[in-house]
Protein backbone atom coordinates (compact mmCIF):
# COMPACT_ATOMS: atom_id res chain seq x y z
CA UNK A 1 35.04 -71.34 24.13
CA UNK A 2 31.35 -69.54 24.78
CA UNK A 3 29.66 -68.20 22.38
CA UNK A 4 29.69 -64.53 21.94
CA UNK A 5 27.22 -61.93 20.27
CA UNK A 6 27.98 -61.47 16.38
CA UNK A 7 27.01 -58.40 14.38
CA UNK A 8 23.06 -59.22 13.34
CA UNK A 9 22.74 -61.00 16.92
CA UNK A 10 24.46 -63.96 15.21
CA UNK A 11 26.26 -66.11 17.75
CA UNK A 12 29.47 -67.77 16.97
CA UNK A 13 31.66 -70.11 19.05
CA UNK A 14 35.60 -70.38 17.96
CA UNK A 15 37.88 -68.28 16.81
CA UNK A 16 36.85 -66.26 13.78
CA UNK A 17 40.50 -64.99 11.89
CA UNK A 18 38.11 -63.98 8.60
CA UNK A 19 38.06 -60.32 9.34
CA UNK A 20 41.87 -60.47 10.68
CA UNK A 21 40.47 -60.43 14.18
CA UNK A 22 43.35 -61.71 16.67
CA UNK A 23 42.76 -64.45 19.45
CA UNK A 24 44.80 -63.05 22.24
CA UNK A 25 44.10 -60.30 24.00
CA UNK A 26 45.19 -56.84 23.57
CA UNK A 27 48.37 -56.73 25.42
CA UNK A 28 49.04 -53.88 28.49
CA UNK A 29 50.43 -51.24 26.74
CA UNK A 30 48.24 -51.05 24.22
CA UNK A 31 45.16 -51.21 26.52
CA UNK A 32 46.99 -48.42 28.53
CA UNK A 33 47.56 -46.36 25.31
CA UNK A 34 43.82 -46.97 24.35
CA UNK A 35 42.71 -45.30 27.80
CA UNK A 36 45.21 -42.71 26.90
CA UNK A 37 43.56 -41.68 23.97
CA UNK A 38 40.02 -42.20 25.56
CA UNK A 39 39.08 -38.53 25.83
CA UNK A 40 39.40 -37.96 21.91
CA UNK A 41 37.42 -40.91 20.89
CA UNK A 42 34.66 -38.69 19.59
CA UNK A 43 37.41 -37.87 16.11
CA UNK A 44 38.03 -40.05 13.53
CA UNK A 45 41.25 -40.53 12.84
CA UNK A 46 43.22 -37.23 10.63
CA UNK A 47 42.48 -38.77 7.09
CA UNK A 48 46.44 -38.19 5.56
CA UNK A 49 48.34 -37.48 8.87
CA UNK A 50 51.50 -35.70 7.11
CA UNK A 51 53.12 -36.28 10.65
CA UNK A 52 52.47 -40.11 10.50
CA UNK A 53 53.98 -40.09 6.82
CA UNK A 54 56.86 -38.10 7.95
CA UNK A 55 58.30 -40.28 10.33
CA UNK A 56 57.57 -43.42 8.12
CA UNK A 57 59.46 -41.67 5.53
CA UNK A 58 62.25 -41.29 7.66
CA UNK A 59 62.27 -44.86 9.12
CA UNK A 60 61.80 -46.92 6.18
CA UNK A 61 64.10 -44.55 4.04
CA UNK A 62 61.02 -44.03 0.96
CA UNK A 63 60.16 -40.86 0.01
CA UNK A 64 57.29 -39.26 1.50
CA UNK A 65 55.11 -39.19 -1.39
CA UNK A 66 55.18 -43.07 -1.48
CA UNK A 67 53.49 -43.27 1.48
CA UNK A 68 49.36 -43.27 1.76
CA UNK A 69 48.10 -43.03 5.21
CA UNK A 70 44.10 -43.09 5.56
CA UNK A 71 41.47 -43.47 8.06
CA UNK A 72 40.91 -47.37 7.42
CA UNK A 73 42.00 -49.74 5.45
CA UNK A 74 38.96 -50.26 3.49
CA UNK A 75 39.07 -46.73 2.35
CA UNK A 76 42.11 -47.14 1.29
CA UNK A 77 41.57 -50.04 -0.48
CA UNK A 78 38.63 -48.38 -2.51
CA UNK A 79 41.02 -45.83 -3.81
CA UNK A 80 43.40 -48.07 -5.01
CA UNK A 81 40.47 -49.68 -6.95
CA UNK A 82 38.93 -46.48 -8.05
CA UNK A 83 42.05 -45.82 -9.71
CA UNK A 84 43.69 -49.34 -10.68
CA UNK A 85 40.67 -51.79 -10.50
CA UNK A 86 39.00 -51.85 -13.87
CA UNK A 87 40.41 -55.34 -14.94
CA UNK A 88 41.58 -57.19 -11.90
CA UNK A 89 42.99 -60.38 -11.40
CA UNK A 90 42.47 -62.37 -8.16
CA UNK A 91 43.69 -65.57 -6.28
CA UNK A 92 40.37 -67.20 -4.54
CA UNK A 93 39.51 -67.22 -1.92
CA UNK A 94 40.22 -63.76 -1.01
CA UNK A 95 38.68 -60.75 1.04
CA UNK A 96 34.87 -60.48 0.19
CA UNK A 97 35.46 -56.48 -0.55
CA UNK A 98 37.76 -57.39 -4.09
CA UNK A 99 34.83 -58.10 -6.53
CA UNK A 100 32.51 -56.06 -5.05
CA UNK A 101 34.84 -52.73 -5.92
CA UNK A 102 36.59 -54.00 -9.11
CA UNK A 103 34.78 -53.14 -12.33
CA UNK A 104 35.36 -56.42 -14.12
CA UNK A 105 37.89 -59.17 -12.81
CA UNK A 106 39.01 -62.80 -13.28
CA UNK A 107 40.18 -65.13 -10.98
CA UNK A 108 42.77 -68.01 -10.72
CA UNK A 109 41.42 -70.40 -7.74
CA UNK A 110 43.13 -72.10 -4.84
CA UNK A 111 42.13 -75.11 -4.62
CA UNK A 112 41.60 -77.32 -1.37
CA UNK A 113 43.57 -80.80 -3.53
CA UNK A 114 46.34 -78.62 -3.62
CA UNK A 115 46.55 -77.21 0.13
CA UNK A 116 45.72 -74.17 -1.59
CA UNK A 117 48.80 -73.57 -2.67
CA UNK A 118 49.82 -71.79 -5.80
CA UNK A 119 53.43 -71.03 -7.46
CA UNK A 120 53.58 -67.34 -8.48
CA UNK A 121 55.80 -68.21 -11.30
CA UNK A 122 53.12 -70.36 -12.84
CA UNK A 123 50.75 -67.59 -12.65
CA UNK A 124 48.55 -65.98 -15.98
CA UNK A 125 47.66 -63.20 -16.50
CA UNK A 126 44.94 -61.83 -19.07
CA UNK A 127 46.20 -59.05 -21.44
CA UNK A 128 44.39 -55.87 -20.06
CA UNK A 129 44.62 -56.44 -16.91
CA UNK A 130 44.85 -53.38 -14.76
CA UNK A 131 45.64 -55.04 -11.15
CA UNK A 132 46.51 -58.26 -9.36
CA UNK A 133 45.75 -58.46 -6.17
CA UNK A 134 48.08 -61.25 -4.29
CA UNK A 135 47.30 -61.01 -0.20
CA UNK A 136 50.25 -62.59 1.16
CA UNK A 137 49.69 -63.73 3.85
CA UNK A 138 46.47 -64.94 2.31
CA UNK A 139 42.94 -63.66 3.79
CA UNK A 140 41.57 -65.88 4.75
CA UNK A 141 43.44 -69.30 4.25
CA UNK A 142 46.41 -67.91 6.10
CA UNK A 143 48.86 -69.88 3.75
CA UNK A 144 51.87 -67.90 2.19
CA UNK A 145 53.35 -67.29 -1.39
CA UNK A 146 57.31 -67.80 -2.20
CA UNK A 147 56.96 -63.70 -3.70
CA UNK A 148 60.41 -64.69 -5.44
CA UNK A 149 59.18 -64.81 -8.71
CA UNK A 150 57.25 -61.79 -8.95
CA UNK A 151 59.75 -59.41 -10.42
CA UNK A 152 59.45 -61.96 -13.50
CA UNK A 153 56.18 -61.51 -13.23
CA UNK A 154 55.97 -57.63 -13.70
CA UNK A 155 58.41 -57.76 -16.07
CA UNK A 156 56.10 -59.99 -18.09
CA UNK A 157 53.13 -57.66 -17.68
CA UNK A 158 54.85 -54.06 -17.22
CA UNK A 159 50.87 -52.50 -17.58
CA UNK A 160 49.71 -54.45 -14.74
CA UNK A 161 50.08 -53.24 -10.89
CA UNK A 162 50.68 -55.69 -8.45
């Protein structure tokens, strides 16, 4: 693999799944769909598209008002923490963004001895804490949870958002 031109003028050679960046190429349709939408790549994207929430209403058979559609996912992600984030709980290694928007947090590490594995059952959780923030799959290990045991674990901590 060459290497290609980072952001900065970094170079990098491999493949680089840290910012959720896929390997393969973009597959025909979608390039098609891209050039589509070509002549209205001067607007951002409409921020709470009620038509967008509509039909995902109707698909996934949620109410309307469960559903939060924004113009990125980092946005989105900010709100949640504007609202939920002043104690949150994290498993580490995680996306870079989580401490930098969460007033005060703690942490429960994955470690490398253990594959970086981690039973939800077995996790703690401090009193007070607002939000847990469990990326499953996991960003940017990759590995996945067994989610099984998280009803238990809201029931345990009924203040805390998961």
């Amino acid at each position: 693999m060459t290497p290609r031109a980072e952001k900065g003028g970094a170079g990098f050679e491999g493949l680089k799944l840290l910012l959720c960046e896929n390997p393969l190429p973009p597959i025909d349709e979608a390039i098609e769909a891209a050039r589509a939408e070509l002549p209205h790549s001067n607007l951002y994207t409409e921020p709470y598209s009620a038509p967008l929430r509509e039909l995902l209403a109707r698909q996934l058979d949620v109410p309307e008002a469960l559903i939060h559609v924004n113009a990125g996912s980092e946005l989105i992600l900010r709100q949640i923490f504007d609202r939920l984030g002043q104690q949150v709980h994290l498993l580490t290694p995680n996306h870079a963004l989580f401490p930098e928007i969460a007033e005060s947090h703690t942490e429960t590490p994955l470690l490398p001895e253990h594959g970086f594995r981690f039973g939800m059952g077995q996790l703690a959780v401090s009193d007070g804490t607002t939000l847990v923030v469990i990326l499953n799959p996991n960003n940017p290990i990759g590995g996945t949870f067994d989610m099984s045991p998280l009803p238990a674990l809201l029931a345990r901590h009924p203040g805390t958002t998961t």
